[in-house]
C-alpha atoms as a PDB file:
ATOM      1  CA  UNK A   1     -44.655  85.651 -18.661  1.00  0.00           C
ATOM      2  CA  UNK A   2     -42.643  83.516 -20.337  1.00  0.00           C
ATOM      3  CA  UNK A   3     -43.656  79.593 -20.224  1.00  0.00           C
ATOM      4  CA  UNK A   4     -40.810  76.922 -21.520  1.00  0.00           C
ATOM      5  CA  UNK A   5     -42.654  74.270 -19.636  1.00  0.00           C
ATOM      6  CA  UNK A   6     -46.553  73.290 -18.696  1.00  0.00           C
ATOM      7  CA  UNK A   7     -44.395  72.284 -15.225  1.00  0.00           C
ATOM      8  CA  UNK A   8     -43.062  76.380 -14.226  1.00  0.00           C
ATOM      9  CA  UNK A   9     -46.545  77.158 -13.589  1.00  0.00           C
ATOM     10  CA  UNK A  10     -48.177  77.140 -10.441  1.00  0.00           C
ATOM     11  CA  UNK A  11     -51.724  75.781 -10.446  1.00  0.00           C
ATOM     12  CA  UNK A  12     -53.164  78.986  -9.873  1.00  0.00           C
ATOM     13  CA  UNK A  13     -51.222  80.435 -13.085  1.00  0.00           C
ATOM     14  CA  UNK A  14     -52.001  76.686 -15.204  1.00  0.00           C
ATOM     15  CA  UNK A  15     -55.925  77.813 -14.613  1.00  0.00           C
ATOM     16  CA  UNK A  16     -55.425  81.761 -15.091  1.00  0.00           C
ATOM     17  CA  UNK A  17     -53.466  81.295 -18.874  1.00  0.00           C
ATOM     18  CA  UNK A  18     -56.284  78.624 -19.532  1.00  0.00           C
ATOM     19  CA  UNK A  19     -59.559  80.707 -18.290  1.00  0.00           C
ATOM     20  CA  UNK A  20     -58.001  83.984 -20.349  1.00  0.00           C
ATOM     21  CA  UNK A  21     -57.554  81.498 -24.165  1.00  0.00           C
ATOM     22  CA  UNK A  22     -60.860  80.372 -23.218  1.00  0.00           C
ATOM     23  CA  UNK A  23     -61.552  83.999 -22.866  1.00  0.00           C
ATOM     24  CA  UNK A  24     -60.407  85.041 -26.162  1.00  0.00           C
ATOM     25  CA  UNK A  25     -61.730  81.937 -28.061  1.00  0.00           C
ATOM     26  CA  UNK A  26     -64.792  83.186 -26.591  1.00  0.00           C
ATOM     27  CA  UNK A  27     -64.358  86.529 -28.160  1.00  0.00           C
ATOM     28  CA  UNK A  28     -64.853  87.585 -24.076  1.00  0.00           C
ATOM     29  CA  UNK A  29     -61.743  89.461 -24.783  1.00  0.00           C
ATOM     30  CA  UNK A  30     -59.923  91.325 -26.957  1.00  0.00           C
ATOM     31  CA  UNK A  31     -56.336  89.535 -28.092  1.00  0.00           C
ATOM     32  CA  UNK A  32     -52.942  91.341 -26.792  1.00  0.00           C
ATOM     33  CA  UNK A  33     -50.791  90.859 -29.070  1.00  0.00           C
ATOM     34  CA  UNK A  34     -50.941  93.971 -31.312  1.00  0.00           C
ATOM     35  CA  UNK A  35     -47.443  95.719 -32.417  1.00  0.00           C
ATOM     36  CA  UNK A  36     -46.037  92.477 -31.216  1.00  0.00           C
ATOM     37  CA  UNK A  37     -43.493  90.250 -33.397  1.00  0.00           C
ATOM     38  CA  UNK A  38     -42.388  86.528 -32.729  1.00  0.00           C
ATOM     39  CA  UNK A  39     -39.031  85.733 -33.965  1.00  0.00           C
ATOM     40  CA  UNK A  40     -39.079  81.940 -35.105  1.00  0.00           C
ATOM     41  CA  UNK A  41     -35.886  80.017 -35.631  1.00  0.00           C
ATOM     42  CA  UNK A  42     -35.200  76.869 -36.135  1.00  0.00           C
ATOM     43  CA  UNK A  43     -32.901  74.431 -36.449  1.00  0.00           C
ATOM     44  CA  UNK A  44     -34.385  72.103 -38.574  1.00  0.00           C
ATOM     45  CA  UNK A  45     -37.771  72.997 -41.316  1.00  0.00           C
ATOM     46  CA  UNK A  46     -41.101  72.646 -39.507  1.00  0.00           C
ATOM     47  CA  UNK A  47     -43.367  73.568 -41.379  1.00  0.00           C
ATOM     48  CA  UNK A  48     -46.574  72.393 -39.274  1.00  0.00           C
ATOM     49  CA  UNK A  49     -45.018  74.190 -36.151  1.00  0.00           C
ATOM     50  CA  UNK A  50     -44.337  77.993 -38.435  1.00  0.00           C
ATOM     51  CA  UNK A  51     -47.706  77.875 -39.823  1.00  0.00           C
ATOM     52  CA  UNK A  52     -49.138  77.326 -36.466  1.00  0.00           C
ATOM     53  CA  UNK A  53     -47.476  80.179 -34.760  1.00  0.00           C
ATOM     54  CA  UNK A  54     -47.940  82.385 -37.720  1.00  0.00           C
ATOM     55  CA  UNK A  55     -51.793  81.426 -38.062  1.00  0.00           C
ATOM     56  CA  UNK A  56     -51.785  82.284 -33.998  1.00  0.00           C
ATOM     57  CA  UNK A  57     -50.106  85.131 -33.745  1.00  0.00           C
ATOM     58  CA  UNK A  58     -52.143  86.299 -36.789  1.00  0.00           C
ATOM     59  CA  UNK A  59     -55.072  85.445 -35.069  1.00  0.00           C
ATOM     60  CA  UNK A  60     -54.618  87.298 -32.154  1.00  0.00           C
ATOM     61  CA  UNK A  61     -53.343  90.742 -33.895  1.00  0.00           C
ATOM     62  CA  UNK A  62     -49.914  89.942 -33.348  1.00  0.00           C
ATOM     63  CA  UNK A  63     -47.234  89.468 -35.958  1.00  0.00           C
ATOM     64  CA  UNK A  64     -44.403  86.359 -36.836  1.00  0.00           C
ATOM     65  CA  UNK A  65     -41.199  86.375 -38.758  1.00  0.00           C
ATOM     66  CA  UNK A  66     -39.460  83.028 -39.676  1.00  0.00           C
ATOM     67  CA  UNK A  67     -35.663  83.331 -39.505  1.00  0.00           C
ATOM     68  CA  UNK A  68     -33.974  80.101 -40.927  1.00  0.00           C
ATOM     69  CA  UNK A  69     -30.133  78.929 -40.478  1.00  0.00           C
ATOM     70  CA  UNK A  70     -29.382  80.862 -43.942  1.00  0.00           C
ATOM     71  CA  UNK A  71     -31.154  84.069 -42.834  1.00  0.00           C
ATOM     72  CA  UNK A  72     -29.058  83.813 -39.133  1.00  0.00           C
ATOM     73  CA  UNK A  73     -26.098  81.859 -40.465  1.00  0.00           C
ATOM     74  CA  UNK A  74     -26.919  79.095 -37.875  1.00  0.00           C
ATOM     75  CA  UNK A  75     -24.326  76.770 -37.395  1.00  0.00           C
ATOM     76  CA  UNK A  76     -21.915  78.514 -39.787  1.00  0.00           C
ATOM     77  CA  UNK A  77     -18.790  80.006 -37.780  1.00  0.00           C
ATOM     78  CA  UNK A  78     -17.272  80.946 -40.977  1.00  0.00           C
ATOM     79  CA  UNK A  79     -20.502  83.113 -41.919  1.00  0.00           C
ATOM     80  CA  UNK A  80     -20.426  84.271 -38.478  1.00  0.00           C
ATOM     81  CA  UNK A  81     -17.082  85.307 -37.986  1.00  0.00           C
ATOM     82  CA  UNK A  82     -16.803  87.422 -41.666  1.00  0.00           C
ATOM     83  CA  UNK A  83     -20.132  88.718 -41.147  1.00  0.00           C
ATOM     84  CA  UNK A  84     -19.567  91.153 -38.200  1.00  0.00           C
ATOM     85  CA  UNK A  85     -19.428  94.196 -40.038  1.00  0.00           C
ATOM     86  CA  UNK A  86     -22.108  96.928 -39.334  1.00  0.00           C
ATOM     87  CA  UNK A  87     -23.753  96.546 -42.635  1.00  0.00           C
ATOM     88  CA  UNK A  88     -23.087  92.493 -42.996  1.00  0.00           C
ATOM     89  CA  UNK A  89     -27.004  90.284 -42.618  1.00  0.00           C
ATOM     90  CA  UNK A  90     -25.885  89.023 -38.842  1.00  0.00           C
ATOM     91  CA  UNK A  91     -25.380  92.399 -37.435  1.00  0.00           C
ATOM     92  CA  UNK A  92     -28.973  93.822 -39.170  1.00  0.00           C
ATOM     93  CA  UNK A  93     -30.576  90.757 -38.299  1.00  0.00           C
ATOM     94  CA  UNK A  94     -29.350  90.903 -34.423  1.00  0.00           C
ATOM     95  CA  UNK A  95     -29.967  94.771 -34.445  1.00  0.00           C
ATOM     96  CA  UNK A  96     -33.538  94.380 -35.460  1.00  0.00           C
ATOM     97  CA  UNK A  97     -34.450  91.369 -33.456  1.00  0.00           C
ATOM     98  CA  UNK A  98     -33.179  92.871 -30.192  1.00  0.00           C
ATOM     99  CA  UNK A  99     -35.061  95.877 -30.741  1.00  0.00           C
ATOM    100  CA  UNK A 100     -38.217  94.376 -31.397  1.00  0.00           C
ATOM    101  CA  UNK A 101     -38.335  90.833 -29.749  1.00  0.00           C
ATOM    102  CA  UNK A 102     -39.621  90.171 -26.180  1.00  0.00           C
ATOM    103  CA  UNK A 103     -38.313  87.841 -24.452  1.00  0.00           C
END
């Protein structure tokens, strides 16, 4: 399930992703997010909103990888367009999010 806003979920769903974080806070059940990674990018630093995720996905067994605009060459079409080689940072760095980031 993928949630972009509180407003794509039903009510039913709202109350089922709030009763299973209750869960887990509870230690009622076990987290789910083992040999899971989330990919962070952003545009701008923030560093409140990385150590959050990382702290959560920590938290619940999972694992999180900050990718910033040098690491992805955001916003750089010169970067982008030299950097298409097989070898070159853009094409490892798409290679090994795609094969290990959910969407």
């Amino acid at each position: 399930m993928n949630i972009l806003d509180v407003d794509d979920l039903t009510p039913e769903e709202l109350h089922a992703v709030l009763d299973r974080a209750a869960a887990i806070k509870a230690g009622r059940e076990a987290p789910s997010l083992t040999n899971r990674t989330l990919a962070m990018i952003f545009e701008k630093p923030s560093t409140r909103t990385r150590v959050s995720f990382e702290t959560g996905m920590t938290q619940l067994d999972g694992h999180a990888v900050f990718l910033g605009p040098e690491d992805i060459h955001l916003g750089n079409s010169s970067a982008a367009s030299t950097s298409t080689s097989p070898g070159s940072a853009t094409a490892t760095t798409s290679a090994s999010r795609s094969s290990s980031v959910r969407r």
